[in-house]
PDB file of N, CA and C in Angstrom:
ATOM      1  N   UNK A   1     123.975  42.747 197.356  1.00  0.00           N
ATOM      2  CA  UNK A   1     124.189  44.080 197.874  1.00  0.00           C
ATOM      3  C   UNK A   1     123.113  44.395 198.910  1.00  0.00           C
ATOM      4  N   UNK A   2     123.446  44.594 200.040  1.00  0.00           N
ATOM      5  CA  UNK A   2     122.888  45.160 201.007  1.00  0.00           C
ATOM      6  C   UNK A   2     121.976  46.585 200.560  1.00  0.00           C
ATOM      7  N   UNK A   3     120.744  46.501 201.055  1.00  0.00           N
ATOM      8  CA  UNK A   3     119.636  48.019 200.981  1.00  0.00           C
ATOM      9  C   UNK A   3     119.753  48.860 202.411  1.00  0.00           C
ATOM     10  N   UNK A   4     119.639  49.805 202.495  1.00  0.00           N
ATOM     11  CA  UNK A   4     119.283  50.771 203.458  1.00  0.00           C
ATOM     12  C   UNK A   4     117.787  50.402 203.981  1.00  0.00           C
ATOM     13  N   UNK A   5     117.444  50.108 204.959  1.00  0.00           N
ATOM     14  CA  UNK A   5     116.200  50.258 205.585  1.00  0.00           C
ATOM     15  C   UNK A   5     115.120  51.107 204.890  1.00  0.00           C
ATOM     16  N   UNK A   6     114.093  51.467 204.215  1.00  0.00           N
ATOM     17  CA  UNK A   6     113.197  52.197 204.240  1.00  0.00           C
ATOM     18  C   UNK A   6     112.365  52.446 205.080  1.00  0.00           C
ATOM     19  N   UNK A   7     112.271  52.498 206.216  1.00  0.00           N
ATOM     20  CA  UNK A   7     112.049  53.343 207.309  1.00  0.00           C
ATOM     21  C   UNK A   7     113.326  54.232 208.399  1.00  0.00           C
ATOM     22  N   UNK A   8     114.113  54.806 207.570  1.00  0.00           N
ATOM     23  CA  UNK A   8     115.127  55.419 208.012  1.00  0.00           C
ATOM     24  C   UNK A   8     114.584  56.767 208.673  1.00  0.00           C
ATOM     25  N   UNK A   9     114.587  57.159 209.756  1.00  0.00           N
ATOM     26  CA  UNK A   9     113.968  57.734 210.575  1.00  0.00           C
ATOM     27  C   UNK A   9     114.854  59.510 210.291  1.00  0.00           C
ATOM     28  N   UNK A  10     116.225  59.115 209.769  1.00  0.00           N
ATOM     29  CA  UNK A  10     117.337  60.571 209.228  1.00  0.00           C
ATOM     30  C   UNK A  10     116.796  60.972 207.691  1.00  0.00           C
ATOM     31  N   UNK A  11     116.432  60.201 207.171  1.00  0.00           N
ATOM     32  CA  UNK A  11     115.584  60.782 205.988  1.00  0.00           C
ATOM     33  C   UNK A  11     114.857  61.765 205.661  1.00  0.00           C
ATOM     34  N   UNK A  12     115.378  62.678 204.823  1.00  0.00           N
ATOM     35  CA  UNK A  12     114.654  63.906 204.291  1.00  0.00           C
ATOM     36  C   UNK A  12     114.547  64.978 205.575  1.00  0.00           C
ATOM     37  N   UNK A  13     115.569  64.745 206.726  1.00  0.00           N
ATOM     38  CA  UNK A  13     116.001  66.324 207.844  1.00  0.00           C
ATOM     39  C   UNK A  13     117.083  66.687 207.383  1.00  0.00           C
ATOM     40  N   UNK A  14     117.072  68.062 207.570  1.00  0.00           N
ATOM     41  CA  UNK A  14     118.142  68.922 207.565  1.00  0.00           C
ATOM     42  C   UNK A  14     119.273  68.454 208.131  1.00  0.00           C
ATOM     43  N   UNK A  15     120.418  69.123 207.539  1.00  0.00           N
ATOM     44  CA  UNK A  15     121.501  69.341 208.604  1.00  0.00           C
ATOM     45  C   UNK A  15     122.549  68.027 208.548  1.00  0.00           C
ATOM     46  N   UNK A  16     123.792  68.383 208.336  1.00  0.00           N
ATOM     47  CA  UNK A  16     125.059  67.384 208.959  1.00  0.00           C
ATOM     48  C   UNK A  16     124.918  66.650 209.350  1.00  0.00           C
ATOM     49  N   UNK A  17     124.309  66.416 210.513  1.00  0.00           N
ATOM     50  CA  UNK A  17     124.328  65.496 211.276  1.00  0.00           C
ATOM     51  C   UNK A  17     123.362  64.530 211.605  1.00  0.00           C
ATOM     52  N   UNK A  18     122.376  64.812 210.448  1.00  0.00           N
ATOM     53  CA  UNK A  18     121.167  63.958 210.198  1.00  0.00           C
ATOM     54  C   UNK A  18     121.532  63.325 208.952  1.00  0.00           C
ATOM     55  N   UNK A  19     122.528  63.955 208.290  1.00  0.00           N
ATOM     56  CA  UNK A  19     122.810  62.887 206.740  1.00  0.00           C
ATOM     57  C   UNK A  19     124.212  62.119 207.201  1.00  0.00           C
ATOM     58  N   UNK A  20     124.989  62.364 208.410  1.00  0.00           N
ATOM     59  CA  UNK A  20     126.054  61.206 209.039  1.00  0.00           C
ATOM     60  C   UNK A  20     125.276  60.062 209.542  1.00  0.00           C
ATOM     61  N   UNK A  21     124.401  60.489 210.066  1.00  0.00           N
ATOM     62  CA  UNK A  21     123.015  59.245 210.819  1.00  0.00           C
ATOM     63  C   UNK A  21     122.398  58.520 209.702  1.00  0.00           C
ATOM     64  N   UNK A  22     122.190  59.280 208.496  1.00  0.00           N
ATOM     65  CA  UNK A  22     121.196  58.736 207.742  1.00  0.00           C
ATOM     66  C   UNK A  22     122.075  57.591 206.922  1.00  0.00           C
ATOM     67  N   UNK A  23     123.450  57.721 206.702  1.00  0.00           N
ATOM     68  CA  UNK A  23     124.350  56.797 206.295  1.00  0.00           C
ATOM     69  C   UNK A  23     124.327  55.203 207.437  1.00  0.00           C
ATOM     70  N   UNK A  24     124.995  55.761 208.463  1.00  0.00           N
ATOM     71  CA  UNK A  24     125.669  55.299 209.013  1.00  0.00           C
ATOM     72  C   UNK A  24     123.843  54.272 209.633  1.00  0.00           C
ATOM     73  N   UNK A  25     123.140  55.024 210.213  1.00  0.00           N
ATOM     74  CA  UNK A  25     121.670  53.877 209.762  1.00  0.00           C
ATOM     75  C   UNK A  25     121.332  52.917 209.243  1.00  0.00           C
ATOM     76  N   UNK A  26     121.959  53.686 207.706  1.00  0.00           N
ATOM     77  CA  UNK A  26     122.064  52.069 206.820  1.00  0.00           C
ATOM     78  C   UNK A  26     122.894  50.569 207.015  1.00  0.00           C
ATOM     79  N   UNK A  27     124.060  51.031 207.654  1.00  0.00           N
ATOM     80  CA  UNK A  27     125.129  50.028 207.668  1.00  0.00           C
ATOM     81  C   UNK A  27     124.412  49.648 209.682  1.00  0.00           C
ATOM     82  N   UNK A  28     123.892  49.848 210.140  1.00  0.00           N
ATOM     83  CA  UNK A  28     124.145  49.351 211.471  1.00  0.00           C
ATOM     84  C   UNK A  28     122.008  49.389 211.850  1.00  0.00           C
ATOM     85  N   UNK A  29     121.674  49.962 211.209  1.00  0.00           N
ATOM     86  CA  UNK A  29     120.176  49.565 211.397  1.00  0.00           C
ATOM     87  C   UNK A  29     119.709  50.382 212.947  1.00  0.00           C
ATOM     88  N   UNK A  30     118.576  49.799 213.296  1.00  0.00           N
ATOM     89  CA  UNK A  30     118.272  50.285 214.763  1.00  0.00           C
ATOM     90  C   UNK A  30     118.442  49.361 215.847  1.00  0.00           C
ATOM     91  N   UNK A  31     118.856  50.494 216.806  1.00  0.00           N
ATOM     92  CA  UNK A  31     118.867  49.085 217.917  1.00  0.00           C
ATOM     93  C   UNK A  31     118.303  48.362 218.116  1.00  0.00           C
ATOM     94  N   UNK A  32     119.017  47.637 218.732  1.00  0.00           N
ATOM     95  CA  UNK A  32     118.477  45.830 218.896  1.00  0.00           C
ATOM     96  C   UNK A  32     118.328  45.913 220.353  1.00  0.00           C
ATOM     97  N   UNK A  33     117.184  46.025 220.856  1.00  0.00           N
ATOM     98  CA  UNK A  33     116.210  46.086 221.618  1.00  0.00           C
ATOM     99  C   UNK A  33     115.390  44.683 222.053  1.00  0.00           C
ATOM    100  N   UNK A  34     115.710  44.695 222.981  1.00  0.00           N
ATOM    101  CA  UNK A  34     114.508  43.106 223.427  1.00  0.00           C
ATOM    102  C   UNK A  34     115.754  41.903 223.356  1.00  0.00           C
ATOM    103  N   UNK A  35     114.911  40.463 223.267  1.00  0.00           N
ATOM    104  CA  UNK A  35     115.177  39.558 223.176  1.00  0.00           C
ATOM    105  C   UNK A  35     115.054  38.624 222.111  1.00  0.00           C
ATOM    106  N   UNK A  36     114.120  39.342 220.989  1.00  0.00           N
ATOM    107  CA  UNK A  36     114.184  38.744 219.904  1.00  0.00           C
ATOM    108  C   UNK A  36     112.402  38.091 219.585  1.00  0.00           C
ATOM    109  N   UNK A  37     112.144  38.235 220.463  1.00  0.00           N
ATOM    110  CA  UNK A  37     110.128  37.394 221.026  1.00  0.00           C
ATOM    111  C   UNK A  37     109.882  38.405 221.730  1.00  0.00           C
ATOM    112  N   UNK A  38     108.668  38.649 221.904  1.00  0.00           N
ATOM    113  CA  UNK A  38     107.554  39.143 223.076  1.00  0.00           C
ATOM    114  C   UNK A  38     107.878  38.328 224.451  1.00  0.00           C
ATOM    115  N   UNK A  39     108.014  39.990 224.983  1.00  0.00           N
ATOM    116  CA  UNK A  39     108.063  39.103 226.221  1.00  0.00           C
ATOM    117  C   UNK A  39     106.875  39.542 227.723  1.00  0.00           C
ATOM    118  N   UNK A  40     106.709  39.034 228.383  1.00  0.00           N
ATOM    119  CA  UNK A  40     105.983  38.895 229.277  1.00  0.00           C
ATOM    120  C   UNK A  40     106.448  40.262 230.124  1.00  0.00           C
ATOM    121  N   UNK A  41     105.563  40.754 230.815  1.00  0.00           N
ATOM    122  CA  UNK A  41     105.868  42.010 231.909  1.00  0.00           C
ATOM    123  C   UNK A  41     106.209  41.607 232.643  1.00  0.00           C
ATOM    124  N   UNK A  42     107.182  42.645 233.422  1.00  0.00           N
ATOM    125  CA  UNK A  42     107.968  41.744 234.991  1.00  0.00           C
ATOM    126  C   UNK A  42     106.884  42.204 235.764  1.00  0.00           C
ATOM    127  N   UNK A  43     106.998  40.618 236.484  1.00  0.00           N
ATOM    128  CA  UNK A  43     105.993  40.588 237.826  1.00  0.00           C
ATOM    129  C   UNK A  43     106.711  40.462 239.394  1.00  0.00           C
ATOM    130  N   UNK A  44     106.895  41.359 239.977  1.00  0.00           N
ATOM    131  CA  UNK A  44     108.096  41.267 241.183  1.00  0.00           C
ATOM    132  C   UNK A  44     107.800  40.026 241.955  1.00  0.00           C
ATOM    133  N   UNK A  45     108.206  39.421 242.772  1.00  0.00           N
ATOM    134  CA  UNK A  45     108.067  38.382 243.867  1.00  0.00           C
ATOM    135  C   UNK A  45     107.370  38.545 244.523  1.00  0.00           C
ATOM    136  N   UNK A  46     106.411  37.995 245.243  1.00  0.00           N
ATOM    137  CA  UNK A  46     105.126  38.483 246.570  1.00  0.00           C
ATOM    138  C   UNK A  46     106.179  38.151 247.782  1.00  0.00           C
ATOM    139  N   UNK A  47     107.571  37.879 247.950  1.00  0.00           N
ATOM    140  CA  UNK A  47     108.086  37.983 249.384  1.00  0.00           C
ATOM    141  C   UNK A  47     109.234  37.930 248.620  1.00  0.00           C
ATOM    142  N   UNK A  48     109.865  39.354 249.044  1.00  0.00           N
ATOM    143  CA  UNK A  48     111.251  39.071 247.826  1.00  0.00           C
ATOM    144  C   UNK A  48     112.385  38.783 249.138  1.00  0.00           C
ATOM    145  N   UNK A  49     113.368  37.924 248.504  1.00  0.00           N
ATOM    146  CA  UNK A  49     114.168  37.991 249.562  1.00  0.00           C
ATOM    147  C   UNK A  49     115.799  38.415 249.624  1.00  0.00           C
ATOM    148  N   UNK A  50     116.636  38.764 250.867  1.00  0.00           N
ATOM    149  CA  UNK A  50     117.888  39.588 250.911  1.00  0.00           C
ATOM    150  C   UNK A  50     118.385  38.648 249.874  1.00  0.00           C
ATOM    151  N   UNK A  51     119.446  38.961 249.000  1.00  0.00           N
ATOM    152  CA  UNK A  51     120.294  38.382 248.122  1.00  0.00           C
ATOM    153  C   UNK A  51     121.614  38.204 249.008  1.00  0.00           C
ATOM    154  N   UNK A  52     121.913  39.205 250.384  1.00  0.00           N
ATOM    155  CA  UNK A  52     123.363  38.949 251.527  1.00  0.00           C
ATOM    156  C   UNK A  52     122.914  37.606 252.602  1.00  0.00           C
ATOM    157  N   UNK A  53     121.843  37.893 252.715  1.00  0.00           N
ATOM    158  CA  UNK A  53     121.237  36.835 254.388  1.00  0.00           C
ATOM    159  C   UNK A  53     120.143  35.677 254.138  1.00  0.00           C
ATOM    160  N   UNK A  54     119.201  35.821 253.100  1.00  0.00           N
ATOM    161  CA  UNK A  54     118.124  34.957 252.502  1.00  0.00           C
ATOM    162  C   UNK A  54     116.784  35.679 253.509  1.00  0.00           C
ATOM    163  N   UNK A  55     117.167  35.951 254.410  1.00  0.00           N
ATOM    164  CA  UNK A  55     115.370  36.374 254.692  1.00  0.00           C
ATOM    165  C   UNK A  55     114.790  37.240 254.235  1.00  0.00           C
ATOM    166  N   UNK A  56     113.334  37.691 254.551  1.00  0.00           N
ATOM    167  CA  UNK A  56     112.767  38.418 253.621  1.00  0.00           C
ATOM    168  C   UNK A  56     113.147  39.789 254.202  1.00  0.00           C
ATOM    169  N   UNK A  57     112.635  41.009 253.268  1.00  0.00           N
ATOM    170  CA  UNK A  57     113.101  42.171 252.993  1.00  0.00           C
ATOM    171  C   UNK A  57     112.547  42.891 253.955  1.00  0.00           C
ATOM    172  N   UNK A  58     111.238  42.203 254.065  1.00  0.00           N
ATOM    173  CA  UNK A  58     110.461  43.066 255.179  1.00  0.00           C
ATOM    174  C   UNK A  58     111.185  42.848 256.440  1.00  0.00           C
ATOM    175  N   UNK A  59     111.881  42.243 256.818  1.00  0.00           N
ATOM    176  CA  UNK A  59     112.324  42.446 258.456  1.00  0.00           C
ATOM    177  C   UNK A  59     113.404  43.758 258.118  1.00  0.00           C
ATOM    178  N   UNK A  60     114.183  43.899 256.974  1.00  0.00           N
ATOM    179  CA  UNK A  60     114.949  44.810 256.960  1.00  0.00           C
ATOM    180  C   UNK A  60     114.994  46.470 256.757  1.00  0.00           C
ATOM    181  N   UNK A  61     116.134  47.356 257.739  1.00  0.00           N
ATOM    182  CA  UNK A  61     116.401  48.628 257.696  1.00  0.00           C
ATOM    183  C   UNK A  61     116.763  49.109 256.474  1.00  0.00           C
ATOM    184  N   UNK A  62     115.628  49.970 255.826  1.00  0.00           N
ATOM    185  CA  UNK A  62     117.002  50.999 254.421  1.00  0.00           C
ATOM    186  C   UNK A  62     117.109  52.060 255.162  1.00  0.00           C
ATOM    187  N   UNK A  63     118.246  52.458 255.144  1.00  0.00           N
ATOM    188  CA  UNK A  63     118.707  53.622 255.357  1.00  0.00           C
ATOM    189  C   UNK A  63     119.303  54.593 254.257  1.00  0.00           C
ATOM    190  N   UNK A  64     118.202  55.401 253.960  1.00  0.00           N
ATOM    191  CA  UNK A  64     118.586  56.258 252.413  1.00  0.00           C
ATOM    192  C   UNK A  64     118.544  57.820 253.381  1.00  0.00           C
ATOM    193  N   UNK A  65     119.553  58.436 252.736  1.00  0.00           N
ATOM    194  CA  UNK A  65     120.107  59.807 252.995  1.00  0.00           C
ATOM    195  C   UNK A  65     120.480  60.806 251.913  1.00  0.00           C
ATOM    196  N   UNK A  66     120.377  61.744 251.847  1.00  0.00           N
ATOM    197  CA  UNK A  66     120.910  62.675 250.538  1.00  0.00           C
ATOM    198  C   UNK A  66     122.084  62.527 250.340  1.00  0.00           C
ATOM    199  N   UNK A  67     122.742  62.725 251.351  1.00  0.00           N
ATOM    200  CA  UNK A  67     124.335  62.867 251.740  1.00  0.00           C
ATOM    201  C   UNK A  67     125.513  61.475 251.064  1.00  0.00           C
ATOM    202  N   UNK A  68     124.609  60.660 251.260  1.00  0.00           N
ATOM    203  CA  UNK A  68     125.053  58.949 251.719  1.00  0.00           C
ATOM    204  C   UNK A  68     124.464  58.118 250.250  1.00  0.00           C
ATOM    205  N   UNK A  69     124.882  57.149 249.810  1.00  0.00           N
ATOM    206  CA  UNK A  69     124.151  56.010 249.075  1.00  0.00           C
ATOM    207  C   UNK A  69     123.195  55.574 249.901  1.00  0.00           C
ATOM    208  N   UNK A  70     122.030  54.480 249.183  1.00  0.00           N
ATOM    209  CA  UNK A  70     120.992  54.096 249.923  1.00  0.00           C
ATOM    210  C   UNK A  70     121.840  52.799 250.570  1.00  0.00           C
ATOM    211  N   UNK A  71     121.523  51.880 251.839  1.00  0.00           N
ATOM    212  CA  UNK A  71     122.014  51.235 252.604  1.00  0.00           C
ATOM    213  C   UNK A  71     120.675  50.371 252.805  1.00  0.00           C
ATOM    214  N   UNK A  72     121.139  48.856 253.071  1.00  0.00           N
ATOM    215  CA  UNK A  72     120.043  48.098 253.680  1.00  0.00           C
ATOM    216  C   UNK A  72     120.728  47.026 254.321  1.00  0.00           C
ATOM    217  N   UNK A  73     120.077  47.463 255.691  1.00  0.00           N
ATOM    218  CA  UNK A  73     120.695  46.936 257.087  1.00  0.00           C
ATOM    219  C   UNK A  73     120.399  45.721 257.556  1.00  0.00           C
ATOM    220  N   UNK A  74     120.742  44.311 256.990  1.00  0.00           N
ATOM    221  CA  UNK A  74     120.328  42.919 257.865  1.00  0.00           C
ATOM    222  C   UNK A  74     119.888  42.885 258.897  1.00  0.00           C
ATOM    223  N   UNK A  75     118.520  41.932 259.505  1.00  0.00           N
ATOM    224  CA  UNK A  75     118.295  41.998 261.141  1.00  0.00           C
ATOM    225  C   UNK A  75     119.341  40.949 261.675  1.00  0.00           C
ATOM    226  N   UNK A  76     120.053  41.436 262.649  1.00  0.00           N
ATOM    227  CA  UNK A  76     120.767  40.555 263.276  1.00  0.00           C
ATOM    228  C   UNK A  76     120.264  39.134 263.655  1.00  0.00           C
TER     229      UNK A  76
END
């Protein structure tokens, strides 16, 4: 037979909708978060490059607007 977690975080609050959580907790646990190991901090690229053209980012136009999505313009 399966146990409920004892660190159930709906435990002992008020209210409906903290004793539907505090069930339903038991059967599904907390999210599953991560990868399963520690993992390393992301470290960005020191020359990242276009994923459309391959050169680097720095030759390229963004064009961000309120109005508009952000845009990034290949150098010809």
């Amino acid at each position: 037979m399966r146990r409920p977690p004892a660190d159930n975080p709906f435990r002992g609050r008020p209210g409906f909708w903290n004793r539907v959580n505090q069930v339903a907790y038991s059967f599904a646990g907390p999210a599953q978060v991560g990868i399963g190991r520690p993992e390393a901090a992301y470290v960005p690229p020191a020359d990242p490059r276009c994923p459309l053209c391959g050169r680097s980012m720095t030759e390229h136009t963004v064009l961000r607007t309120e109005s508009a999505p952000t845009r990034v313009r290949c150098p010809v």
